[in-house]
N, C-alpha and C. Protein backbone atom coordinates (compact mmCIF):
# COMPACT_ATOMS: atom_id res chain seq x y z
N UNK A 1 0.85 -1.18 0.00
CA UNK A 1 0.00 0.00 0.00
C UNK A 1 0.90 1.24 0.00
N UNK A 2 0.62 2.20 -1.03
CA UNK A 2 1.43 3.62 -1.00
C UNK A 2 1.12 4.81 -0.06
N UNK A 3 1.90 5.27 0.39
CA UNK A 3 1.44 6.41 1.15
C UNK A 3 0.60 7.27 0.07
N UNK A 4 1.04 7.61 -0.42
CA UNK A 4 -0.22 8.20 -1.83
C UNK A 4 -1.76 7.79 -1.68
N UNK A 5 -2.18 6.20 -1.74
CA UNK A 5 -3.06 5.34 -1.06
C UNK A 5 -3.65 6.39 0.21
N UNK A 6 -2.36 6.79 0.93
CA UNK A 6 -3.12 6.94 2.40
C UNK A 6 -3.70 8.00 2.73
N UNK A 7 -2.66 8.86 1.49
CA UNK A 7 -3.01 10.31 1.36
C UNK A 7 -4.43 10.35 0.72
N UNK A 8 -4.68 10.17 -0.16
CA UNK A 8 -5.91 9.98 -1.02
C UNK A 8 -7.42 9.25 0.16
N UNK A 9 -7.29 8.75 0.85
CA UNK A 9 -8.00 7.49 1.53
C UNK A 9 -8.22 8.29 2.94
N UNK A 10 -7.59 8.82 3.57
CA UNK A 10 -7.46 9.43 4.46
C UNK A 10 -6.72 10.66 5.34
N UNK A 11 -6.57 11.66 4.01
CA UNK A 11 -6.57 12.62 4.94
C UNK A 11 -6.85 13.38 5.77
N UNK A 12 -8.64 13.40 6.34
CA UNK A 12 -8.98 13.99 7.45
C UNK A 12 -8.55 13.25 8.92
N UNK A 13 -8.24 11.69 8.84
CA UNK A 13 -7.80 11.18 9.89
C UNK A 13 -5.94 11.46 10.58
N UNK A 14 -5.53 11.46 8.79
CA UNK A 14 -4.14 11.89 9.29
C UNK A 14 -4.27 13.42 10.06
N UNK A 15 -4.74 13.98 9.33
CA UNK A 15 -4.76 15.79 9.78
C UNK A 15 -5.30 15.93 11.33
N UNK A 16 -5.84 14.74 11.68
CA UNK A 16 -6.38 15.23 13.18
C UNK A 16 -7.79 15.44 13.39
N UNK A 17 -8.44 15.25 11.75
CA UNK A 17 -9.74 16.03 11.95
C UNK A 17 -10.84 14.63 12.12
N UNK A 18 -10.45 13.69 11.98
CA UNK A 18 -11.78 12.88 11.71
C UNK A 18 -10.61 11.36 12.75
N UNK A 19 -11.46 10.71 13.24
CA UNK A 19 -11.57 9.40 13.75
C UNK A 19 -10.76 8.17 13.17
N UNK A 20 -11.33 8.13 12.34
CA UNK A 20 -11.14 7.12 11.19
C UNK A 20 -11.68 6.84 9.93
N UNK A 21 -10.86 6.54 9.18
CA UNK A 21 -11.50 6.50 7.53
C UNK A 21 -11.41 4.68 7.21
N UNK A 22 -11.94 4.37 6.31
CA UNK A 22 -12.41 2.84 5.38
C UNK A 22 -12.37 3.18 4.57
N UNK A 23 -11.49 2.09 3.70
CA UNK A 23 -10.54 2.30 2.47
C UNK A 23 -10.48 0.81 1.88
N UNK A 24 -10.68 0.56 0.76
CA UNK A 24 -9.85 -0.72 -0.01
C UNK A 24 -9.37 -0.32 -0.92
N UNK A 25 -8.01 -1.53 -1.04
CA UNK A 25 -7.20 -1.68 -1.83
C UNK A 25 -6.56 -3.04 -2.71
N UNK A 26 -5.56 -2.75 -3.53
CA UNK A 26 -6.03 -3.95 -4.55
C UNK A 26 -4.60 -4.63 -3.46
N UNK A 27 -4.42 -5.72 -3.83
CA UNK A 27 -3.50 -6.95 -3.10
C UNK A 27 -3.58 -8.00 -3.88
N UNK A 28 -2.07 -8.18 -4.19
CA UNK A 28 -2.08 -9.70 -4.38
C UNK A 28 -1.56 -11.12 -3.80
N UNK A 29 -0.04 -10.47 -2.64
CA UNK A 29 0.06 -11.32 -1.83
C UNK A 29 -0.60 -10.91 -0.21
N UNK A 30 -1.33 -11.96 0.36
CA UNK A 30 -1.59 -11.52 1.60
C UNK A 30 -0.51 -11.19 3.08
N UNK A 31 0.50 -11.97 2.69
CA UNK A 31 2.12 -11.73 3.66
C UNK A 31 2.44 -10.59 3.06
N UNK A 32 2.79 -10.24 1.80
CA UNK A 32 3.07 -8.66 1.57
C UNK A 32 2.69 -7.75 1.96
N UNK A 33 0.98 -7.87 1.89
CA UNK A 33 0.17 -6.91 2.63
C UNK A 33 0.41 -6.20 3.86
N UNK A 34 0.43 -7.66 4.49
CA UNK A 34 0.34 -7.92 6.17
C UNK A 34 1.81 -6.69 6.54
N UNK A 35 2.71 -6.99 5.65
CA UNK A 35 4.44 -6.45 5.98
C UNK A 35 4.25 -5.31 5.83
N UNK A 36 3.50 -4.88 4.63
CA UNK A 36 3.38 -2.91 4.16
C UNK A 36 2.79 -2.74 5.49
N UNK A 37 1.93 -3.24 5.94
CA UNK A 37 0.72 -2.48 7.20
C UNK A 37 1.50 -2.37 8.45
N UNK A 38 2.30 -3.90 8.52
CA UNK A 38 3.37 -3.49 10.04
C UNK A 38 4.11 -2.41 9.51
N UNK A 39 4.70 -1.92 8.28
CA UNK A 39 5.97 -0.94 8.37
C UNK A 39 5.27 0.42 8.50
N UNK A 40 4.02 0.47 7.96
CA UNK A 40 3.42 1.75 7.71
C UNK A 40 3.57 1.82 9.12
N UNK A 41 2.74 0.68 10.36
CA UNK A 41 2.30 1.39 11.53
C UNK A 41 3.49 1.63 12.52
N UNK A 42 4.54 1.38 12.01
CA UNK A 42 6.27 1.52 12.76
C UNK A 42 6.31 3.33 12.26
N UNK A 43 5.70 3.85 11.28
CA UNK A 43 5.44 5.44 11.35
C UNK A 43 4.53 5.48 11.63
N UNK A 44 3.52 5.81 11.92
CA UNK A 44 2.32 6.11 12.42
C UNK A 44 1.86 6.08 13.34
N UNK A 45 1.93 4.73 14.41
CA UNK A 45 2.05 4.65 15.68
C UNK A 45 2.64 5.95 16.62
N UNK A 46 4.05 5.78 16.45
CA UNK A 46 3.97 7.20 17.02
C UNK A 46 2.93 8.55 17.02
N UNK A 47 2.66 8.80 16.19
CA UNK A 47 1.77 9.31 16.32
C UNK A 47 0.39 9.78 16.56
N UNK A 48 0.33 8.74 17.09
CA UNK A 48 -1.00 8.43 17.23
C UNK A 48 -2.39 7.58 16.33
N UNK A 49 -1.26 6.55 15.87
CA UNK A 49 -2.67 5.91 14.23
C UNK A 49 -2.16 4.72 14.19
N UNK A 50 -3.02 4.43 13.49
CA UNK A 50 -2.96 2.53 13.73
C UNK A 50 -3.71 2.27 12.26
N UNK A 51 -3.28 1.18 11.49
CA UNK A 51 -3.92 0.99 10.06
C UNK A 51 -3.85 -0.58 10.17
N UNK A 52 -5.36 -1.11 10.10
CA UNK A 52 -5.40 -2.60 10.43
C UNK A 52 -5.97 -2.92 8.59
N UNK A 53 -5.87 -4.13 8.54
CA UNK A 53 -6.53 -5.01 7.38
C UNK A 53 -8.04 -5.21 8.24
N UNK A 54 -9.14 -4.87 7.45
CA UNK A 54 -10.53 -5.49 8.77
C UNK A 54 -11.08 -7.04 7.78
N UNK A 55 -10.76 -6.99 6.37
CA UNK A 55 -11.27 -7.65 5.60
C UNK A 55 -10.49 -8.11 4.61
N UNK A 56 -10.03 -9.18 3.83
CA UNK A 56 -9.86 -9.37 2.62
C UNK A 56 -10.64 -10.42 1.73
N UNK A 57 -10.76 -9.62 0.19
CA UNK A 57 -11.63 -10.71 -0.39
C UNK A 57 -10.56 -11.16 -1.71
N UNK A 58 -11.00 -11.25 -2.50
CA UNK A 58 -10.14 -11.99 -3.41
C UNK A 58 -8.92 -11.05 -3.79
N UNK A 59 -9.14 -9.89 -4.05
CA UNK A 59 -8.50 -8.69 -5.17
C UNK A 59 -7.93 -7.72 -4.15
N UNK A 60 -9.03 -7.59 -3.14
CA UNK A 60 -8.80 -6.53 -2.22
C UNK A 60 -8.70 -6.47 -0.62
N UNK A 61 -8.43 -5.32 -0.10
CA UNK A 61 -7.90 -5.56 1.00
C UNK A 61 -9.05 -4.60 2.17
N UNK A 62 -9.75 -4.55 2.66
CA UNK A 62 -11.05 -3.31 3.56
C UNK A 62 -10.05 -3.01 5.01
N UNK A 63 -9.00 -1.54 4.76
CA UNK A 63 -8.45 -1.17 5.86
C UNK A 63 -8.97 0.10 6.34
N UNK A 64 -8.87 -0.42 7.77
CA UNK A 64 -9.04 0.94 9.18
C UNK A 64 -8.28 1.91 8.92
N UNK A 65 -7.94 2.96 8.81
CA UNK A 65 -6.94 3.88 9.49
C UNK A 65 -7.66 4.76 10.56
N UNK A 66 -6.78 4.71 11.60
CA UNK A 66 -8.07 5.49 12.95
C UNK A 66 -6.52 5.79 13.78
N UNK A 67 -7.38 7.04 14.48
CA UNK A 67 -6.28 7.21 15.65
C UNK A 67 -7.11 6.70 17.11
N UNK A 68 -6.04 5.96 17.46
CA UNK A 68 -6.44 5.27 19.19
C UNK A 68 -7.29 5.92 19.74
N UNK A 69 -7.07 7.47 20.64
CA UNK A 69 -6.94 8.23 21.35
C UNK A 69 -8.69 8.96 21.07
N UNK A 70 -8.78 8.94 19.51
CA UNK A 70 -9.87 9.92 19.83
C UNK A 70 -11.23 8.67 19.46
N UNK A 71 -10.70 7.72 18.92
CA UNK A 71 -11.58 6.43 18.90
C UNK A 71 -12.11 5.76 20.47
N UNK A 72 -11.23 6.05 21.20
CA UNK A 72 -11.35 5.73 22.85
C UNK A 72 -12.63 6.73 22.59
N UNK A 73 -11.99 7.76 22.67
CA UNK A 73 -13.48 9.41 23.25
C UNK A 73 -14.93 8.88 22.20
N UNK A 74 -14.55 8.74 21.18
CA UNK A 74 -15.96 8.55 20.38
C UNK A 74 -17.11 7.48 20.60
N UNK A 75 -16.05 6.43 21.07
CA UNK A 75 -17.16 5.22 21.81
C UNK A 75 -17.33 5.07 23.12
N UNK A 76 -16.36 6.20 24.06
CA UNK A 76 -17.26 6.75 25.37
C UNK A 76 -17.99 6.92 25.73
N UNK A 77 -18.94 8.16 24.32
CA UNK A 77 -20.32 8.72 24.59
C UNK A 77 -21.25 8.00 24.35
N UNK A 78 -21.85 8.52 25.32
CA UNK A 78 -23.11 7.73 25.70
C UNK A 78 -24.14 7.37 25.11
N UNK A 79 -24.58 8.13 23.87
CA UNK A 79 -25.27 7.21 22.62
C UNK A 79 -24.46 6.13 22.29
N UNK A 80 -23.15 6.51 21.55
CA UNK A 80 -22.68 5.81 21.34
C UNK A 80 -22.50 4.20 21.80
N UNK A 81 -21.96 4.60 23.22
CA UNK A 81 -22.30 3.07 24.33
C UNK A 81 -23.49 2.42 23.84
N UNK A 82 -24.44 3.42 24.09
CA UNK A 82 -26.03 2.71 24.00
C UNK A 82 -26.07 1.88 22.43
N UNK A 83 -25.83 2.58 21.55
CA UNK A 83 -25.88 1.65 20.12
C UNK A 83 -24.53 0.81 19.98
N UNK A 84 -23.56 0.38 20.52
CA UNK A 84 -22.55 -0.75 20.83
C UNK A 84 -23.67 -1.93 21.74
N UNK A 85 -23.94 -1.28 22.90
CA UNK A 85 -24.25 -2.21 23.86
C UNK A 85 -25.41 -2.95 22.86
N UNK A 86 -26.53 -2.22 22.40
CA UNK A 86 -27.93 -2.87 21.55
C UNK A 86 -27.16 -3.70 20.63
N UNK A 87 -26.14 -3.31 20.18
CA UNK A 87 -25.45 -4.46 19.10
C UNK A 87 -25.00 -5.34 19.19
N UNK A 88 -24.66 -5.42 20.70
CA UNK A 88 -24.11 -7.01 21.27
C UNK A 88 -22.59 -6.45 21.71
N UNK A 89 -22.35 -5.48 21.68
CA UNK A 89 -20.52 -4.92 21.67
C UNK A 89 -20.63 -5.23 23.48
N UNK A 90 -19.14 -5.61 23.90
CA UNK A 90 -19.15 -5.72 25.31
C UNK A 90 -17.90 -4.16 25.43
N UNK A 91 -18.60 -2.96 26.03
CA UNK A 91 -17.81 -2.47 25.46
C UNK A 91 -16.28 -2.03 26.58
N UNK A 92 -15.70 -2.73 26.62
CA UNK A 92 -14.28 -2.70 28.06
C UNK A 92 -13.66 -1.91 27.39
N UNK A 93 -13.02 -1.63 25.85
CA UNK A 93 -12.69 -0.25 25.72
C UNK A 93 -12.39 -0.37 23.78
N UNK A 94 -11.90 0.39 23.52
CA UNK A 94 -12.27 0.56 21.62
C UNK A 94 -11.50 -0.38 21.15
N UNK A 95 -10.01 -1.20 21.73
CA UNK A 95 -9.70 -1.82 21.14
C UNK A 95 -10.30 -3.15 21.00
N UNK A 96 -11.02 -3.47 21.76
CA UNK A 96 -11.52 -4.48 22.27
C UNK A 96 -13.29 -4.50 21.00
N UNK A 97 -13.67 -3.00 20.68
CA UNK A 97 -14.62 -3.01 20.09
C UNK A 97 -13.87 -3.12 18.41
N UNK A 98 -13.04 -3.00 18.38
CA UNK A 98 -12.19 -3.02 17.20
C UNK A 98 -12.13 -4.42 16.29
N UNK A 99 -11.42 -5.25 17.76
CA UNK A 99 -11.69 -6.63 17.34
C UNK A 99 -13.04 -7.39 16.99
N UNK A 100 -13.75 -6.47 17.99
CA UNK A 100 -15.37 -7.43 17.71
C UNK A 100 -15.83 -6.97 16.19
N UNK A 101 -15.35 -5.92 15.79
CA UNK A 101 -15.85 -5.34 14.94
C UNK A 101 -15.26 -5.93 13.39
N UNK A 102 -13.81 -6.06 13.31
CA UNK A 102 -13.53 -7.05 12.77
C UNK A 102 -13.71 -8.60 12.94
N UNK A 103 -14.47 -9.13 13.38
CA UNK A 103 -14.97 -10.30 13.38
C UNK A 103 -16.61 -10.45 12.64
N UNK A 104 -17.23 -9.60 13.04
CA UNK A 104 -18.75 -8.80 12.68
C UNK A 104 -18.07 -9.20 10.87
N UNK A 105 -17.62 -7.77 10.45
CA UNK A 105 -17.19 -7.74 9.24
C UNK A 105 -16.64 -9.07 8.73
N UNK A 106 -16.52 -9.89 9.12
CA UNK A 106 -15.92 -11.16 8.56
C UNK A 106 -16.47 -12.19 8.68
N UNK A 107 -17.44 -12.36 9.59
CA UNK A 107 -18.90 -13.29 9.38
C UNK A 107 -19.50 -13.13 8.86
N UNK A 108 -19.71 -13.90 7.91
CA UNK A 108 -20.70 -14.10 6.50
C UNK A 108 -22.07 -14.44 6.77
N UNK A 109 -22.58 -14.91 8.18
CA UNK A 109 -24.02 -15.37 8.09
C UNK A 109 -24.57 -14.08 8.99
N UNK A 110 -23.67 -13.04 8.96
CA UNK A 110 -24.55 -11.32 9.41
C UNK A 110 -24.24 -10.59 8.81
N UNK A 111 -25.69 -9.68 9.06
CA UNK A 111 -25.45 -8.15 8.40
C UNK A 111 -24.08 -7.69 8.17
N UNK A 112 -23.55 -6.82 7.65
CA UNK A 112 -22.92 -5.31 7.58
C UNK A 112 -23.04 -4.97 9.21
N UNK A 113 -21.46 -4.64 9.88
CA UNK A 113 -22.30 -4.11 11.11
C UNK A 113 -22.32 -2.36 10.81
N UNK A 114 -23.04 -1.87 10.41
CA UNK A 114 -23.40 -0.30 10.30
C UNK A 114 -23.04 0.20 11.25
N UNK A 115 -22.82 -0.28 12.61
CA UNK A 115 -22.36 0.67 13.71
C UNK A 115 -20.84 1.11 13.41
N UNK A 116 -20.96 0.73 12.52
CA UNK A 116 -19.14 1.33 11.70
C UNK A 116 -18.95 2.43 11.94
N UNK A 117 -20.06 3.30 11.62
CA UNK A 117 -19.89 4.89 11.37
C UNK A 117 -19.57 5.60 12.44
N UNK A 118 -19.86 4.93 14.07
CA UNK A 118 -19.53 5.09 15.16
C UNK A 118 -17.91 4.92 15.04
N UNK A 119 -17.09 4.21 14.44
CA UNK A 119 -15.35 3.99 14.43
C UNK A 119 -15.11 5.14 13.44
N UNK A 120 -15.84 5.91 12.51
CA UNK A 120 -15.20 6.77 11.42
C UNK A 120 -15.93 8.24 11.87
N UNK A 121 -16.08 8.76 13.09
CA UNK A 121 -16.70 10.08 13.54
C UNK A 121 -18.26 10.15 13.00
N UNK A 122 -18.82 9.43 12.57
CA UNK A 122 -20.48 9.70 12.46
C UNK A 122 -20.97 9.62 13.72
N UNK A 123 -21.90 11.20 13.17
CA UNK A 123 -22.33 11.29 14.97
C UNK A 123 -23.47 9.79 14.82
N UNK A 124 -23.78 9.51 16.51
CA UNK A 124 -24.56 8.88 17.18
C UNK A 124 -25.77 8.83 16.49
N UNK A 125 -26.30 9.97 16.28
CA UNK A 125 -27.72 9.95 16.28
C UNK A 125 -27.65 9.28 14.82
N UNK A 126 -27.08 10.15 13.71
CA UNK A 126 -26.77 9.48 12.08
C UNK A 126 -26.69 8.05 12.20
N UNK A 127 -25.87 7.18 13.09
CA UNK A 127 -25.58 6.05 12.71
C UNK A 127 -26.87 5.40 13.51
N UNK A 128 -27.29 5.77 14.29
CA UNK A 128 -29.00 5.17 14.47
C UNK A 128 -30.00 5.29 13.74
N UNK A 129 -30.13 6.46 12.65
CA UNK A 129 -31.02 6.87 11.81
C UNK A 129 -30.79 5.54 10.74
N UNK A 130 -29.40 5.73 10.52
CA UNK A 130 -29.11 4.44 9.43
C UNK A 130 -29.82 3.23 9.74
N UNK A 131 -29.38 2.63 11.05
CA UNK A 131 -29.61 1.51 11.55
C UNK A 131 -31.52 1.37 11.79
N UNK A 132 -31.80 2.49 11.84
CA UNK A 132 -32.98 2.26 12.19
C UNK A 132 -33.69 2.18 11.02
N UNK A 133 -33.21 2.44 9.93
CA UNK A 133 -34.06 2.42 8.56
C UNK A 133 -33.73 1.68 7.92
N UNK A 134 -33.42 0.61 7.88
CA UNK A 134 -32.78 -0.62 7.28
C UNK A 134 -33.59 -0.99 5.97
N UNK A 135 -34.96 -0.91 6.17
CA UNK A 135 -36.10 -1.01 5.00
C UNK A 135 -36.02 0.05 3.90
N UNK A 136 -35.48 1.04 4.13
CA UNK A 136 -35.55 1.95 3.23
C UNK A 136 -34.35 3.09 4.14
N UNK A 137 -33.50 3.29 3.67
CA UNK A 137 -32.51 4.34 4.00
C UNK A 137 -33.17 5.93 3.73
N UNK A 138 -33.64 5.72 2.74
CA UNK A 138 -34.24 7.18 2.43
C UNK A 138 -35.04 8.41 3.43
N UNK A 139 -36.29 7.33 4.08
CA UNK A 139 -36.82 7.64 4.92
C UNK A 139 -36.26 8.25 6.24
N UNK A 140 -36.43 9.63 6.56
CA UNK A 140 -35.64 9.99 7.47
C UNK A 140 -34.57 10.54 7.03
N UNK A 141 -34.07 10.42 5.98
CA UNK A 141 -32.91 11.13 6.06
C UNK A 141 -33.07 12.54 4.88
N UNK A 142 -32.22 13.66 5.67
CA UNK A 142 -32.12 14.89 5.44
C UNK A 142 -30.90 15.38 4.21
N UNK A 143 -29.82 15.01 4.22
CA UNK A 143 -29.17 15.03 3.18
C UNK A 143 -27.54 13.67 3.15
N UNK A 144 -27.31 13.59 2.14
CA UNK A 144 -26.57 12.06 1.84
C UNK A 144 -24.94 12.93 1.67
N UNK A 145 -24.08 12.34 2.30
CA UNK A 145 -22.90 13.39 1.80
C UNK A 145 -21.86 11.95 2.18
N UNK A 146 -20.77 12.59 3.02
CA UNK A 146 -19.82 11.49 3.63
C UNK A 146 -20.86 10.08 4.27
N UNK A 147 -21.90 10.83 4.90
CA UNK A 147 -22.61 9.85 5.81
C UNK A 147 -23.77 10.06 4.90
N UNK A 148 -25.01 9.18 5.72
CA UNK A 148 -26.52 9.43 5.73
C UNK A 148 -26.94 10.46 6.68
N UNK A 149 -27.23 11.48 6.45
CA UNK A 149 -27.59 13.09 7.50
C UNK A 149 -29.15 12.06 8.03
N UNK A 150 -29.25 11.92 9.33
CA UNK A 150 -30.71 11.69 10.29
C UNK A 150 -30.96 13.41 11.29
N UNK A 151 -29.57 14.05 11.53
CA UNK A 151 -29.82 14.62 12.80
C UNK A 151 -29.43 16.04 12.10
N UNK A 152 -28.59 16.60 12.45
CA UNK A 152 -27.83 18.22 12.38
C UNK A 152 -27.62 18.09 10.84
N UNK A 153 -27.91 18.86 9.98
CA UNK A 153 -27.75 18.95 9.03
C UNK A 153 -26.58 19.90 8.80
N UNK A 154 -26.69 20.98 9.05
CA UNK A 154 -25.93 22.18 8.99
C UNK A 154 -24.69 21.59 9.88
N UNK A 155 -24.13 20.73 10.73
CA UNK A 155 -23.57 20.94 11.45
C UNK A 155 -22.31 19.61 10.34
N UNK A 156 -23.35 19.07 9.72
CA UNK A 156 -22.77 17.91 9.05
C UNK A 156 -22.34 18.40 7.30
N UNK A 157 -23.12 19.24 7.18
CA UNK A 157 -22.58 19.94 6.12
C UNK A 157 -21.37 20.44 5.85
N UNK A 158 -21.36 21.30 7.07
CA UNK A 158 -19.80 21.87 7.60
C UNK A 158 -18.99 20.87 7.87
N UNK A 159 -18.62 19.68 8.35
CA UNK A 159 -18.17 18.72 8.52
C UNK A 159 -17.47 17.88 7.23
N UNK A 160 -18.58 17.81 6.00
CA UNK A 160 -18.32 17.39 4.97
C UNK A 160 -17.52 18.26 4.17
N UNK A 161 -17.26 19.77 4.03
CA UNK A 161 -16.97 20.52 3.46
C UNK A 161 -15.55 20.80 3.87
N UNK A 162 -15.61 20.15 5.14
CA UNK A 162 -14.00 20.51 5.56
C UNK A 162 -13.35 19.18 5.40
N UNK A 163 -14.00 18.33 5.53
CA UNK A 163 -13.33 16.63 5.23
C UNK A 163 -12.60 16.98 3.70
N UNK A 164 -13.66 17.49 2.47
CA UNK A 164 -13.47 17.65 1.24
C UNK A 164 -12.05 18.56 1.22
N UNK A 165 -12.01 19.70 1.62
CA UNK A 165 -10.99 20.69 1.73
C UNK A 165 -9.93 20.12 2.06
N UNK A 166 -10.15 19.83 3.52
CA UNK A 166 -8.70 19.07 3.76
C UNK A 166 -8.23 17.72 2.50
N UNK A 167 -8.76 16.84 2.46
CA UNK A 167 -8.11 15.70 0.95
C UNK A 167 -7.56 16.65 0.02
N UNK A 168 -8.39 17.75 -0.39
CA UNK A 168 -7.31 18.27 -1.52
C UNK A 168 -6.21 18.99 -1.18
N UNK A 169 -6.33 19.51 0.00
CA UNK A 169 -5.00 20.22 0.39
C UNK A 169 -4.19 18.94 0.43
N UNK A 170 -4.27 18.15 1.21
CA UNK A 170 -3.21 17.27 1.01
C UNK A 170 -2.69 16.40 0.38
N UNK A 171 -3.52 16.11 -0.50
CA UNK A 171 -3.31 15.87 -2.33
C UNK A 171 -2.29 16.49 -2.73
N UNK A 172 -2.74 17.95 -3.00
CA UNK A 172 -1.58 18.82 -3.51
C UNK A 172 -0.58 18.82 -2.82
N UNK A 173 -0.18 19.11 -1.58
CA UNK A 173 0.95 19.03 -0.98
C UNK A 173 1.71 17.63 -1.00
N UNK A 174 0.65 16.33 -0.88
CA UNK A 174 1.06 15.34 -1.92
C UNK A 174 2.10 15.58 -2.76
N UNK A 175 1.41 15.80 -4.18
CA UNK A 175 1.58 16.13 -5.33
C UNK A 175 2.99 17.08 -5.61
N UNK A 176 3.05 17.84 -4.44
CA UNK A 176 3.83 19.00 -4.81
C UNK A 176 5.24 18.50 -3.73
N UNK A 177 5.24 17.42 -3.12
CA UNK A 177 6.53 16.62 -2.82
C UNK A 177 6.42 16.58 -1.34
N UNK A 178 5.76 16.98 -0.67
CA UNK A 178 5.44 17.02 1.11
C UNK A 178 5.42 15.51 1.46
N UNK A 179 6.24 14.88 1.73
CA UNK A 179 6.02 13.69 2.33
C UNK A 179 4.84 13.07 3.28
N UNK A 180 5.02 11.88 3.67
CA UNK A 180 3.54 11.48 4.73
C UNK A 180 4.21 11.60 5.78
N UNK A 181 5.52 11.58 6.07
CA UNK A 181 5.54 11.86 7.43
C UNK A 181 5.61 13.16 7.71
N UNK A 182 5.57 14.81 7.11
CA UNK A 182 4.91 15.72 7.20
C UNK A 182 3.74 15.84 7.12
N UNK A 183 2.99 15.07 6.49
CA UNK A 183 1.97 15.57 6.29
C UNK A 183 0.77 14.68 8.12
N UNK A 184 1.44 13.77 8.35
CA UNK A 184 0.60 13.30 10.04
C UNK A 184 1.10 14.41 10.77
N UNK A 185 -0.49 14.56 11.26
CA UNK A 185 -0.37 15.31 12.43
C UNK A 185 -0.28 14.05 13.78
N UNK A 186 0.87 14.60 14.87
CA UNK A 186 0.70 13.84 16.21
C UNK A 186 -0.02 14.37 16.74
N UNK A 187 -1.37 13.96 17.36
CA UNK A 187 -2.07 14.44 18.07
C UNK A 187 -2.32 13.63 19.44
């Protein structure tokens, strides 16, 4: 996997601004894989980020990038708890929901676990609106952007607009030779 990959895939998580992003990528050996992801997280770690494999299917690879620290705070709150706990999550602390969560994703005789959006900064209420409309997504919802909008519109708007901003800034600075280890923020 290229830092380019990571740049493109997740720059609001590197920058500090967002939780975590979900990303696939193409793969053809699975030990290769496995080696890019330990070396990436020998930089990143320090700083606060962690980039797991959650899935692989034939071609491709479904990776986390999340920082620890603010993934702890996001499944603190107390909606949050509440839609872990309804999901079956035991929740002792995020890494622990991490693993369950990659297991979820990798059992084939269940859903999608949608409480995903809870690991990638979707507020609480959004990722219940989702969950709660399973029959029809449409219903209930206010506008479609990064997420499914159920709650704050305006507040998610702004949210999306700066997710967007930030990727291209760091595209270009990408582009224009800024390395990835300038471009993580330690937070």
């Amino acid at each position: 996997m290229s830092d380019e990959m990571l740049v493109q895939n997740g720059s609001p998580t590197l920058a500090g601004i967002k939780t975590g992003n979900l990303f696939t990528c193409p793969y053809t050996d699975r030990r290769q894989t496995m080696h890019e992801l330990q070396q990436l997280n020998k930089r990143l770690v320090p700083k606060g980020l962690r980039i797991l494999p959650l899935r692989y299917s034939a071609e491709r690879v479904l990776v986390y990038l999340y920082r620890s620290s603010r993934l702890e705070k996001d499944l603190s709150e107390k909606e949050a708890v509440e839609l872990l706990e309804n999901a079956g999550y035991r929740h002792e602390n995020a890494n622990q929901c991490v693993i369950e969560l990659i297991r979820r994703i990798n059992d084939v005789d269940t859903e999608f676990p949608h409480e995903i959006g809870l690991f990638l900064s979707y507020p609480p209420e959004d990722v219940r609106g989702f969950i709660s409309h399973r029959e029809n997504r449409s219903v209930g919802c206010k506008l479609v952007g990064t997420w499914r909008v159920y709650g704050d519109v305006q507040k998610a708007r702004k949210t999306f607009e700066e997710y967007r901003k930030c990727t291209e800034n760091y595209c270009r600075q990408w582009s224009s030779g800024v390395p990835l280890s300038r471009l993580v923020v330690a937070v």
